[in-house]
Protein backbone atom coordinates (compact mmCIF):
# COMPACT_ATOMS: atom_id res chain seq x y z
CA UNK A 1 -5.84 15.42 -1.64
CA UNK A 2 -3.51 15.16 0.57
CA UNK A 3 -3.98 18.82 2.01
CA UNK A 4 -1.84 21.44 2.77
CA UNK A 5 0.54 21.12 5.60
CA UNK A 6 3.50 22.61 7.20
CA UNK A 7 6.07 21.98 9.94
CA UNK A 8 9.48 23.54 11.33
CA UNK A 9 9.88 26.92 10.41
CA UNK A 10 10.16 28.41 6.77
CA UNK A 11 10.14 31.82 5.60
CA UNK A 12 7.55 34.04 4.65
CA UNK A 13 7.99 34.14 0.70
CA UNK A 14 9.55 30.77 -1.26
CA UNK A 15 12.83 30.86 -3.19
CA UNK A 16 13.66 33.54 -0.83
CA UNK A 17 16.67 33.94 1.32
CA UNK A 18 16.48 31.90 4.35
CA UNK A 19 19.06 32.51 7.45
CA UNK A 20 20.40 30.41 10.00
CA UNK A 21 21.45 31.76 13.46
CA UNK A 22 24.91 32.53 12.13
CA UNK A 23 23.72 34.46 9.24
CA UNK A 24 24.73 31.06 6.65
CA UNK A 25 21.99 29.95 4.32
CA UNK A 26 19.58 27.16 4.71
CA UNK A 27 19.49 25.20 1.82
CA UNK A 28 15.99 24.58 -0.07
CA UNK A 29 14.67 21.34 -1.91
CA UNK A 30 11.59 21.89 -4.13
CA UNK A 31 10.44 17.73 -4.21
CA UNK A 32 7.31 17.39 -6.66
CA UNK A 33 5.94 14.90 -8.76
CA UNK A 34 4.72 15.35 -12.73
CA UNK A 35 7.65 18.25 -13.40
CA UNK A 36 6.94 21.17 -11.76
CA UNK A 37 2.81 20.98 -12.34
CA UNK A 38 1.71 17.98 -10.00
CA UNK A 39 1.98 18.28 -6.22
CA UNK A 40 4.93 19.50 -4.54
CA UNK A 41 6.59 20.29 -1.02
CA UNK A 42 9.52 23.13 -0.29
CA UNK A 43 12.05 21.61 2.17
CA UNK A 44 14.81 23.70 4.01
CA UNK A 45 18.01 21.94 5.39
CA UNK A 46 21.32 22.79 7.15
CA UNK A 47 23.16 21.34 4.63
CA UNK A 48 23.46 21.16 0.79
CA UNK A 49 21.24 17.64 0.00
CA UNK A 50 23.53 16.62 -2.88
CA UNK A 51 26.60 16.48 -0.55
CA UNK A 52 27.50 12.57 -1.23
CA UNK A 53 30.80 11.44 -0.64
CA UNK A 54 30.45 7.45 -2.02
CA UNK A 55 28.08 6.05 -4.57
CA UNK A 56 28.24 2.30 -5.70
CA UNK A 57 25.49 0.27 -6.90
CA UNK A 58 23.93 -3.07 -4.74
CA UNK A 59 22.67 -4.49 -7.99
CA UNK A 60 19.47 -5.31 -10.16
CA UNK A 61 16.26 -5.35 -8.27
CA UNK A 62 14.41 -8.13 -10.37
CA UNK A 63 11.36 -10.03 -10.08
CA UNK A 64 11.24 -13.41 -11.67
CA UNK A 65 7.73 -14.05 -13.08
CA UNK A 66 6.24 -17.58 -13.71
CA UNK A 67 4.81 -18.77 -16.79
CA UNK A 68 1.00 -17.85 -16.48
CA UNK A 69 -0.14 -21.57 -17.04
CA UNK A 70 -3.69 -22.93 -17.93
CA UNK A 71 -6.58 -19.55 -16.93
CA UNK A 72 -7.32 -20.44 -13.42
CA UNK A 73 -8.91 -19.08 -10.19
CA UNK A 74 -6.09 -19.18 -7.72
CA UNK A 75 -5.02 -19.39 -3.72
CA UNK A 76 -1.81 -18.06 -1.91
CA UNK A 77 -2.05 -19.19 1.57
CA UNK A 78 0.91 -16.61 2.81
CA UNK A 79 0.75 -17.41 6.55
CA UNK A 80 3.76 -19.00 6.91
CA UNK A 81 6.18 -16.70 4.46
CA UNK A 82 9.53 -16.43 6.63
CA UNK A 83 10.19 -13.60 9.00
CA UNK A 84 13.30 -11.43 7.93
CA UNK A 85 15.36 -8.63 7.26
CA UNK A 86 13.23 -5.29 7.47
CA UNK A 87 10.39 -3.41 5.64
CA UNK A 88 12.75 -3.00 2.27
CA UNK A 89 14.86 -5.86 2.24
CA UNK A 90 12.23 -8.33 3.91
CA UNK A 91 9.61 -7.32 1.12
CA UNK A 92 8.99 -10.59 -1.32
CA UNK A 93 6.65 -9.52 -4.97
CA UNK A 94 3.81 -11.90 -4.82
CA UNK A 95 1.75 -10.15 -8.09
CA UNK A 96 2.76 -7.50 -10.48
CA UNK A 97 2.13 -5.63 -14.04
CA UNK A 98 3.47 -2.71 -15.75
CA UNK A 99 1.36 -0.50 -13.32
CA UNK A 100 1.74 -2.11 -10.12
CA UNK A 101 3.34 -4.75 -7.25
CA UNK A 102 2.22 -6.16 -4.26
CA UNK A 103 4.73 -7.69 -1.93
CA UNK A 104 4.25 -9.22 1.38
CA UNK A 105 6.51 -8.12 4.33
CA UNK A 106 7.23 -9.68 7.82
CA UNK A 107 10.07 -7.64 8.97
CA UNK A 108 11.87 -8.85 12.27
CA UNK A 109 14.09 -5.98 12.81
CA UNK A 110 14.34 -1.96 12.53
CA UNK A 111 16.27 0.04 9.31
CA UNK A 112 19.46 0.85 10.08
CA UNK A 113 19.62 3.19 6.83
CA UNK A 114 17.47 5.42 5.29
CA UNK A 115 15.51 4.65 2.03
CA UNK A 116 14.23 6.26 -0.91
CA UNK A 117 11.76 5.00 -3.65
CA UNK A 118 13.30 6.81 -7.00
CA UNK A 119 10.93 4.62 -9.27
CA UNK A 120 7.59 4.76 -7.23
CA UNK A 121 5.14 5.56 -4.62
CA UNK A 122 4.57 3.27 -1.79
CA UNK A 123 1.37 2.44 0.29
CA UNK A 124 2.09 -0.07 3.01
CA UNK A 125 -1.12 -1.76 4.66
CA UNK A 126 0.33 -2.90 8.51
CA UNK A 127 -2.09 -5.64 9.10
CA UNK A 128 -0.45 -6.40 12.13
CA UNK A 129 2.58 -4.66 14.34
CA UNK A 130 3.50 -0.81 15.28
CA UNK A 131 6.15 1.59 14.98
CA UNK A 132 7.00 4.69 13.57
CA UNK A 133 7.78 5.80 9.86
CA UNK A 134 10.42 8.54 10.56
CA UNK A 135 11.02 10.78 7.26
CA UNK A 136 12.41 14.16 6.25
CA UNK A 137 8.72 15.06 6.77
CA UNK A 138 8.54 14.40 10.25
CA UNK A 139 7.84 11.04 12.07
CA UNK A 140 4.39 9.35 11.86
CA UNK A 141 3.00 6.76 14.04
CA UNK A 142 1.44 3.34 12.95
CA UNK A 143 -0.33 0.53 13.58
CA UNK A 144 -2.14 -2.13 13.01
CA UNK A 145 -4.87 -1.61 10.41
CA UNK A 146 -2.97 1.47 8.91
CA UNK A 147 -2.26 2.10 5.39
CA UNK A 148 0.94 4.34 5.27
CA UNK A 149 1.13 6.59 1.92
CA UNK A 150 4.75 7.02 1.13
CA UNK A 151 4.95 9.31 -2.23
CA UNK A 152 7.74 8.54 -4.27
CA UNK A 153 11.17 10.28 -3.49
CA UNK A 154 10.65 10.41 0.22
CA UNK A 155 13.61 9.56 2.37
CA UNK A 156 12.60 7.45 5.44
CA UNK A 157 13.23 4.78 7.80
CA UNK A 158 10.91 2.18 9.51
CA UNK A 159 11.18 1.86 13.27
CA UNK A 160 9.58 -1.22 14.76
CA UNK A 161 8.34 -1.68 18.10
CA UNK A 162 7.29 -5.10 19.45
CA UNK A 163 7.28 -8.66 17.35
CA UNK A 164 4.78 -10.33 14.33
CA UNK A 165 5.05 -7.28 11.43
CA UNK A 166 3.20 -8.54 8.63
CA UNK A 167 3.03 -5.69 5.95
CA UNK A 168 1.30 -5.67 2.16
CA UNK A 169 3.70 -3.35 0.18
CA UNK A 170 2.09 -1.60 -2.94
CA UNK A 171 4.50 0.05 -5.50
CA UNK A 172 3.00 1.68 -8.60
CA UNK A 173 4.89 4.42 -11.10
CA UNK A 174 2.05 6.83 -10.08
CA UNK A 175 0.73 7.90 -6.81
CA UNK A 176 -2.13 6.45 -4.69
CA UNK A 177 -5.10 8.53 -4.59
CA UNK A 178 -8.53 9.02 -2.94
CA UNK A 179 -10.66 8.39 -5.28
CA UNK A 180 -11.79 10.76 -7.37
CA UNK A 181 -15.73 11.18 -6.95
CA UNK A 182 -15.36 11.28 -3.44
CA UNK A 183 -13.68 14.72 -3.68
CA UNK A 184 -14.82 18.51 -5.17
CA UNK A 185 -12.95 20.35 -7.80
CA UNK A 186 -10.39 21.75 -4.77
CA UNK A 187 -9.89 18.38 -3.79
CA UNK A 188 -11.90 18.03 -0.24
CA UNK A 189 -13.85 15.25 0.32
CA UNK A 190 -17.54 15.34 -0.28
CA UNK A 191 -20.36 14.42 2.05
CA UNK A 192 -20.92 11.53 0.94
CA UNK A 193 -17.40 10.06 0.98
CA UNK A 194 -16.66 7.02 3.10
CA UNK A 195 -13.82 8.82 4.66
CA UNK A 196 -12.59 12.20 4.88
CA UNK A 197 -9.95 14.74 6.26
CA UNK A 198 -10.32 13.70 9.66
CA UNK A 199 -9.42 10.44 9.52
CA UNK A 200 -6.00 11.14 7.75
CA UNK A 201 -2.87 11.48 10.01
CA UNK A 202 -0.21 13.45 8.96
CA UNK A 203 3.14 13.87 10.07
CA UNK A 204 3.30 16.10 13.43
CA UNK A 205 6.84 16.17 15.08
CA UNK A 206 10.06 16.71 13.16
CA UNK A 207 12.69 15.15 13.49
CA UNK A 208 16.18 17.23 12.69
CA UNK A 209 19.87 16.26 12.66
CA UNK A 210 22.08 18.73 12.62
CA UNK A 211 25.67 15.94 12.21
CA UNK A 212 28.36 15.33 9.91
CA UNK A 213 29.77 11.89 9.18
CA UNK A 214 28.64 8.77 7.39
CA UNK A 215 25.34 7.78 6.70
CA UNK A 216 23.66 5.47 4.80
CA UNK A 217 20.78 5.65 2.11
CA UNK A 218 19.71 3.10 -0.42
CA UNK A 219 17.98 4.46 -3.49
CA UNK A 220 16.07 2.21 -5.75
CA UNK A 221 16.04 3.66 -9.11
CA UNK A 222 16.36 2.37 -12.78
CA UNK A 223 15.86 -0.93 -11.71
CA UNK A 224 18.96 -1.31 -9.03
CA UNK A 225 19.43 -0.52 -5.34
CA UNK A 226 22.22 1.93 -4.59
CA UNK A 227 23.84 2.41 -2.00
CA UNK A 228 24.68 6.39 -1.10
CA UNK A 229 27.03 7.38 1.49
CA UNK A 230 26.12 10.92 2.82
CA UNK A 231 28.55 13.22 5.02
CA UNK A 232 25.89 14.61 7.09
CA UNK A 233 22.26 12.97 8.39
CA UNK A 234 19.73 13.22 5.47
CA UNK A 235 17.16 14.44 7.85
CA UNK A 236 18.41 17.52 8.64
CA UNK A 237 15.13 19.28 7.46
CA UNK A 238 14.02 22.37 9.90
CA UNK A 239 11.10 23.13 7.99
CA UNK A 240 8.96 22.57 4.99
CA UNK A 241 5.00 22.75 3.65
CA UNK A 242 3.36 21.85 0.92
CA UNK A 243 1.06 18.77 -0.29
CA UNK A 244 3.58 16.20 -1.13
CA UNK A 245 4.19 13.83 2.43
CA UNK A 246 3.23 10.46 3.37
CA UNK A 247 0.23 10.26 5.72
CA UNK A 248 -1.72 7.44 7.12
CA UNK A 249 -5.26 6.27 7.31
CA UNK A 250 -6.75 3.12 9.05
CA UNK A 251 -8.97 1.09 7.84
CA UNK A 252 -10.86 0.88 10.89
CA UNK A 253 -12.02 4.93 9.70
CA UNK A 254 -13.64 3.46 6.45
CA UNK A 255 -17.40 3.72 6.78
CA UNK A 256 -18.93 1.28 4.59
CA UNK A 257 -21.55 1.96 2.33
CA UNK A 258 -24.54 -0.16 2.71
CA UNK A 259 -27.72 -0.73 1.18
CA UNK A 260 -31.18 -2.40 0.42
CA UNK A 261 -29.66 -4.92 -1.85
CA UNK A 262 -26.01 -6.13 -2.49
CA UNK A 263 -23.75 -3.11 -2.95
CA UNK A 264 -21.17 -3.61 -5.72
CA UNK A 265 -16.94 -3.44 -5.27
CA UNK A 266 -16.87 0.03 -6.39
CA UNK A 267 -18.39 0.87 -2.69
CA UNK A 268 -15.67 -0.43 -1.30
CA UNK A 269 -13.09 1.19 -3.07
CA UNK A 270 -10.38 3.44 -0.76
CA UNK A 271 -7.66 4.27 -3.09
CA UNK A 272 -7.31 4.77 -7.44
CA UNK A 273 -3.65 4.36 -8.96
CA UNK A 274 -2.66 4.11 -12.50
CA UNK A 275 -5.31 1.41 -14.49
CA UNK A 276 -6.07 -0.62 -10.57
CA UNK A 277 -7.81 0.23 -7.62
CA UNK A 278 -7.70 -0.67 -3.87
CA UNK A 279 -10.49 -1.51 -1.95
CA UNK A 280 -11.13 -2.03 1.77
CA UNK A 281 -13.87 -4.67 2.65
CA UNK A 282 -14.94 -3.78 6.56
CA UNK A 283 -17.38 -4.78 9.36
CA UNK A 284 -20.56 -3.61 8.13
CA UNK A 285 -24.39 -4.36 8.15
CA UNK A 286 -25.90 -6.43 5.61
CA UNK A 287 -28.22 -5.52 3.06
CA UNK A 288 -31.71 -4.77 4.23
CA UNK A 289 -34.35 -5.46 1.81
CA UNK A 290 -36.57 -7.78 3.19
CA UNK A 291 -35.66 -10.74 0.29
CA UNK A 292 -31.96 -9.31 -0.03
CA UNK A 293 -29.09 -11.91 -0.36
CA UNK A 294 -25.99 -10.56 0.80
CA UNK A 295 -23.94 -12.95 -0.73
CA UNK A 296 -22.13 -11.35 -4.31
CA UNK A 297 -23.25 -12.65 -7.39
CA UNK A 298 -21.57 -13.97 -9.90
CA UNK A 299 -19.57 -11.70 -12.19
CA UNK A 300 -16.60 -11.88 -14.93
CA UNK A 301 -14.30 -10.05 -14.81
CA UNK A 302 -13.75 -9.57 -18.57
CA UNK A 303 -11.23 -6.61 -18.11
CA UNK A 304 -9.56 -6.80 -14.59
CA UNK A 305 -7.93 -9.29 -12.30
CA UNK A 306 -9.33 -9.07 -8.87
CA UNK A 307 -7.09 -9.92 -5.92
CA UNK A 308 -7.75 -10.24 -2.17
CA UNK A 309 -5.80 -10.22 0.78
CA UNK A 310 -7.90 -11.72 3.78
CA UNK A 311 -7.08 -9.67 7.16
CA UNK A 312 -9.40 -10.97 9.31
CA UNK A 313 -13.14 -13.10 9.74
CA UNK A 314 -14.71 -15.30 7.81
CA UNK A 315 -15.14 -14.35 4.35
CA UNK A 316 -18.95 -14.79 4.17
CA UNK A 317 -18.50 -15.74 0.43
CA UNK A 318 -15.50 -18.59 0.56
CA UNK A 319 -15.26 -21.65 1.96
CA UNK A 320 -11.66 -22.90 2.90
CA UNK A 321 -10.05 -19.67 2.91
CA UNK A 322 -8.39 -18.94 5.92
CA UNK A 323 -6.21 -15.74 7.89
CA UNK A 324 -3.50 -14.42 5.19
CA UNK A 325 -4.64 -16.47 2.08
CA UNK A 326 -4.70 -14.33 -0.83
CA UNK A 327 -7.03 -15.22 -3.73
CA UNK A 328 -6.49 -14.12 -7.51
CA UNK A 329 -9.22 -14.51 -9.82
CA UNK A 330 -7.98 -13.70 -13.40
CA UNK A 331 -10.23 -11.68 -15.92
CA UNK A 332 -11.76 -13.87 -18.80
CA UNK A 333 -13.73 -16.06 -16.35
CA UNK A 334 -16.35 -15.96 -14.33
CA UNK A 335 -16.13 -16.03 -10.44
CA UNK A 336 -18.29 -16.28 -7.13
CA UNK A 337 -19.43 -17.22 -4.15
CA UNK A 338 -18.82 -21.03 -3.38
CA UNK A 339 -21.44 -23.55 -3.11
CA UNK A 340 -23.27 -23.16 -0.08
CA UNK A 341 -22.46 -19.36 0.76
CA UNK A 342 -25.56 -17.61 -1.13
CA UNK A 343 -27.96 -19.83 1.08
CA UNK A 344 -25.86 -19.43 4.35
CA UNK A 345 -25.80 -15.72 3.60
CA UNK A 346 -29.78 -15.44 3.46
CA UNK A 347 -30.90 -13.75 6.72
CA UNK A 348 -27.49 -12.71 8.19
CA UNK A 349 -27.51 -8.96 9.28
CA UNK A 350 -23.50 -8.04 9.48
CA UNK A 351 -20.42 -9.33 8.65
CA UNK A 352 -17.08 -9.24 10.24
CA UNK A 353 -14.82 -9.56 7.64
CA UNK A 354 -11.50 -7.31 7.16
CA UNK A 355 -10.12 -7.50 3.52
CA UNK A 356 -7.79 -5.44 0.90
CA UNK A 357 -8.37 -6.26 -2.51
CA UNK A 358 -7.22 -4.93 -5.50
CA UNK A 359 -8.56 -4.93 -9.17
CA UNK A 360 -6.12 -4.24 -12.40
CA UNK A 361 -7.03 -3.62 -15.45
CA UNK A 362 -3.82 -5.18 -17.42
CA UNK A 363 -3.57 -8.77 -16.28
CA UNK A 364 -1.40 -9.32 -13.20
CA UNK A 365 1.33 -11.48 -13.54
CA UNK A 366 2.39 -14.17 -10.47
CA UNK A 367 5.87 -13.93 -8.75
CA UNK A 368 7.89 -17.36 -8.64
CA UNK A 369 8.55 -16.80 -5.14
CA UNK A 370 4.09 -16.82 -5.06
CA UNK A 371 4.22 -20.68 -6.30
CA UNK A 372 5.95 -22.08 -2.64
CA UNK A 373 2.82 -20.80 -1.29
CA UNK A 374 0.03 -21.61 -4.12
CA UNK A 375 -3.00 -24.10 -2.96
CA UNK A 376 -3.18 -25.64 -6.56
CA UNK A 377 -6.64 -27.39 -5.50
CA UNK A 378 -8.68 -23.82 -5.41
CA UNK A 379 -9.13 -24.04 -8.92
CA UNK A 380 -11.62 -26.35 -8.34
CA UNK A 381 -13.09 -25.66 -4.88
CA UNK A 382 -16.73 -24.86 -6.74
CA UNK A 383 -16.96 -28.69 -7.29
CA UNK A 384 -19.30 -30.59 -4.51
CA UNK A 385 -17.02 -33.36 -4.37
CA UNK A 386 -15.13 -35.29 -1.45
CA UNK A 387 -11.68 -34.91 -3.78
CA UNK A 388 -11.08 -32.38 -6.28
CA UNK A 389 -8.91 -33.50 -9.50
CA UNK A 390 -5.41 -33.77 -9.77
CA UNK A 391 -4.08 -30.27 -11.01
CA UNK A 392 -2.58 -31.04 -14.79
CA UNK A 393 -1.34 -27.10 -14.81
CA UNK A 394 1.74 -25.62 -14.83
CA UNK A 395 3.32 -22.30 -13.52
């Protein structure tokens, strides 16, 4: 997974010659990931790729960590982080580790450049908005409820239509997978996965530029944003195939796994990266065994942080979380539903709830830029008291 796929025209045998009208060459782009033994696509375009006439760099891209502070269960409430800029440049690291970043995005405005992840893959969740994700794959439609896979090295631009974008913005060094039990040794899904083939949408109309001049793209590599000045459009792609192209999925196409009794996170789970996973938590019937309490238990997480991004409903097992909050509950302590859930779950028969979460397995560290937002009082929300203590922590 992702499956083969092909668009434009291409010729019959790779690393073969390739003619335009005029009897010239098209000029062909092998883009792959892991060398030349993980996935790969072949694209063809009018022009050379490395023609560049101006490079300069638009400095360090950096993310300033807090210190960790006392172990603590802990609340974002995100609902009011500003509106600006666009997908890239609007993008604000909440969480992050060696393996991964989340960022929040509330773009007000379209790119004006292209872009290009040289460090890592991307998977955008649009929680709310629409527009299109125009690349040298093709252009791909999106809205609300879609996660976009963007695989690293892709050149795109984000085209927004209408007002109130509000985007979660993964990042890892390695790609973002279907997980791997839900697919056979030739990598199609198996009955029993919660989505399949059928739900993915891949890119269906391409877009070609056939003009010289000036154009922009930013390429975020080695820890910098640089800026690259092209002399011709850098989607001047006529054709390509191959695996390697982002492709959406909405989370509305998850079916959720149910059962007699509570069904653990792992059920939930929609994508695998490099030491975390992504889950999607959907509308979905409650467990049906006739003493069942759908409420979780409590756990520890003694090796993973768990974090979750609440979409939509009401959270069957939290009290005082609202629209946007984002919860992080650390590894090394125990967490669960607040007072009062387990009972108020007994008898309920669905849920509406729309949630991402994510679970690491190195411990996540929190952005400084997370702090404005931090409800410092969540830490002790499991208390049955009018007024929880003054927070003596730091960071």
């Amino acid at each position: 997974m992702p499956f083969y796929h092909r668009l434009g025209k291409i010729p019959h045998k790779r690393h073969t010659r390739f003619c335009k009208p005029d009897g010239s060459l098209y000029r062909e782009q092998v883009v792959g990931t892991k060398g030349f033994s993980g996935i790969e696509s072949i694209l063809y375009h009018i022009r050379q790729p490395t023609r560049i006439k101006h490079v300069e760099t638009m400095g360090p891209v950096k993310i300033e960590y807090a210190a960790n502070g006392a172990l603590r269960h802990r609340l974002f409430r995100t609902r009011d982080v500003p509106q600006e800029g666009d997908v890239v440049t609007g993008r604000r690291v909440l969480v992050g580790n060696q393996n991964v970043t989340m960022a929040l995005a509330r773009p007000v405005e379209s790119m004006p450049y292209h872009y290009r992840n040289g460090e890592a893959h991307e998977l955008l969740f649009v929680h709310t908005g629409e527009g299109t994700l125009v690349s040298q794959y093709g252009r791909l439609e999106f809205g609300p409820g879609d996660y976009l896979n963007i695989p690293i090295s892709t050149t795109w631009r984000m085209e927004l239509k209408g007002q109130n974008h509000r985007i979660l913005v993964f990042e890892s060094p390695r790609d973002f997978e279907p997980p791997r039990r839900y697919r056979n040794e030739y990598g199609q899904f198996l009955e029993h996965s919660p989505y399949c083939e059928r739900d993915i949408r891949v890119p269906q109309e391409l877009e070609t530029h056939d003009k010289e001049g000036e154009f922009e793209v930013r390429v975020k590599a080695r820890g910098e944003m640089h800026r690259h000045i092209l002399d011709h459009h850098p989607l001047d792609v006529v054709g390509w195939d191959g695996y390697l192209y982002p492709y959406a999925f909405n989370i509305a196409d998850f079916e959720p796994i149910t059962g007699r009794v509570h069904q653990p996170p792992p059920v939930h789970q929609t994508w695998e990266g490099w030491d975390f996973v992504i889950c999607s938590f959907v509308p979905r019937m409650f467990d049906y065994h006739p003493l069942s309490i759908p409420a979780p238990y409590n756990h520890a997480n003694v090796n993973s942080d768990e974090l979750i991004y609440y979409a939509e409903g009401n959270f069957m097992s939290r009290k005082g979380v609202g629209q946007f909050d984002i919860s992080l509950h650390p590894g090394g302590l125990p967490h669960g539903p607040h007072p009062g859930t387990v009972e108020a779950s007994i008898g309920k028969q669905r849920t509406e709830e729309l949630a991402v979460m994510m679970d690491t397995f190195h411990p996540l560290q929190v952005a400084a830029f997370a702090l404005e937002y931090e409800d410092n009082s969540y830490a002790y929300s499991w208390i049955d008291q009018d007024e929880p203590p003054t927070p003596t922590t730091t960071g």
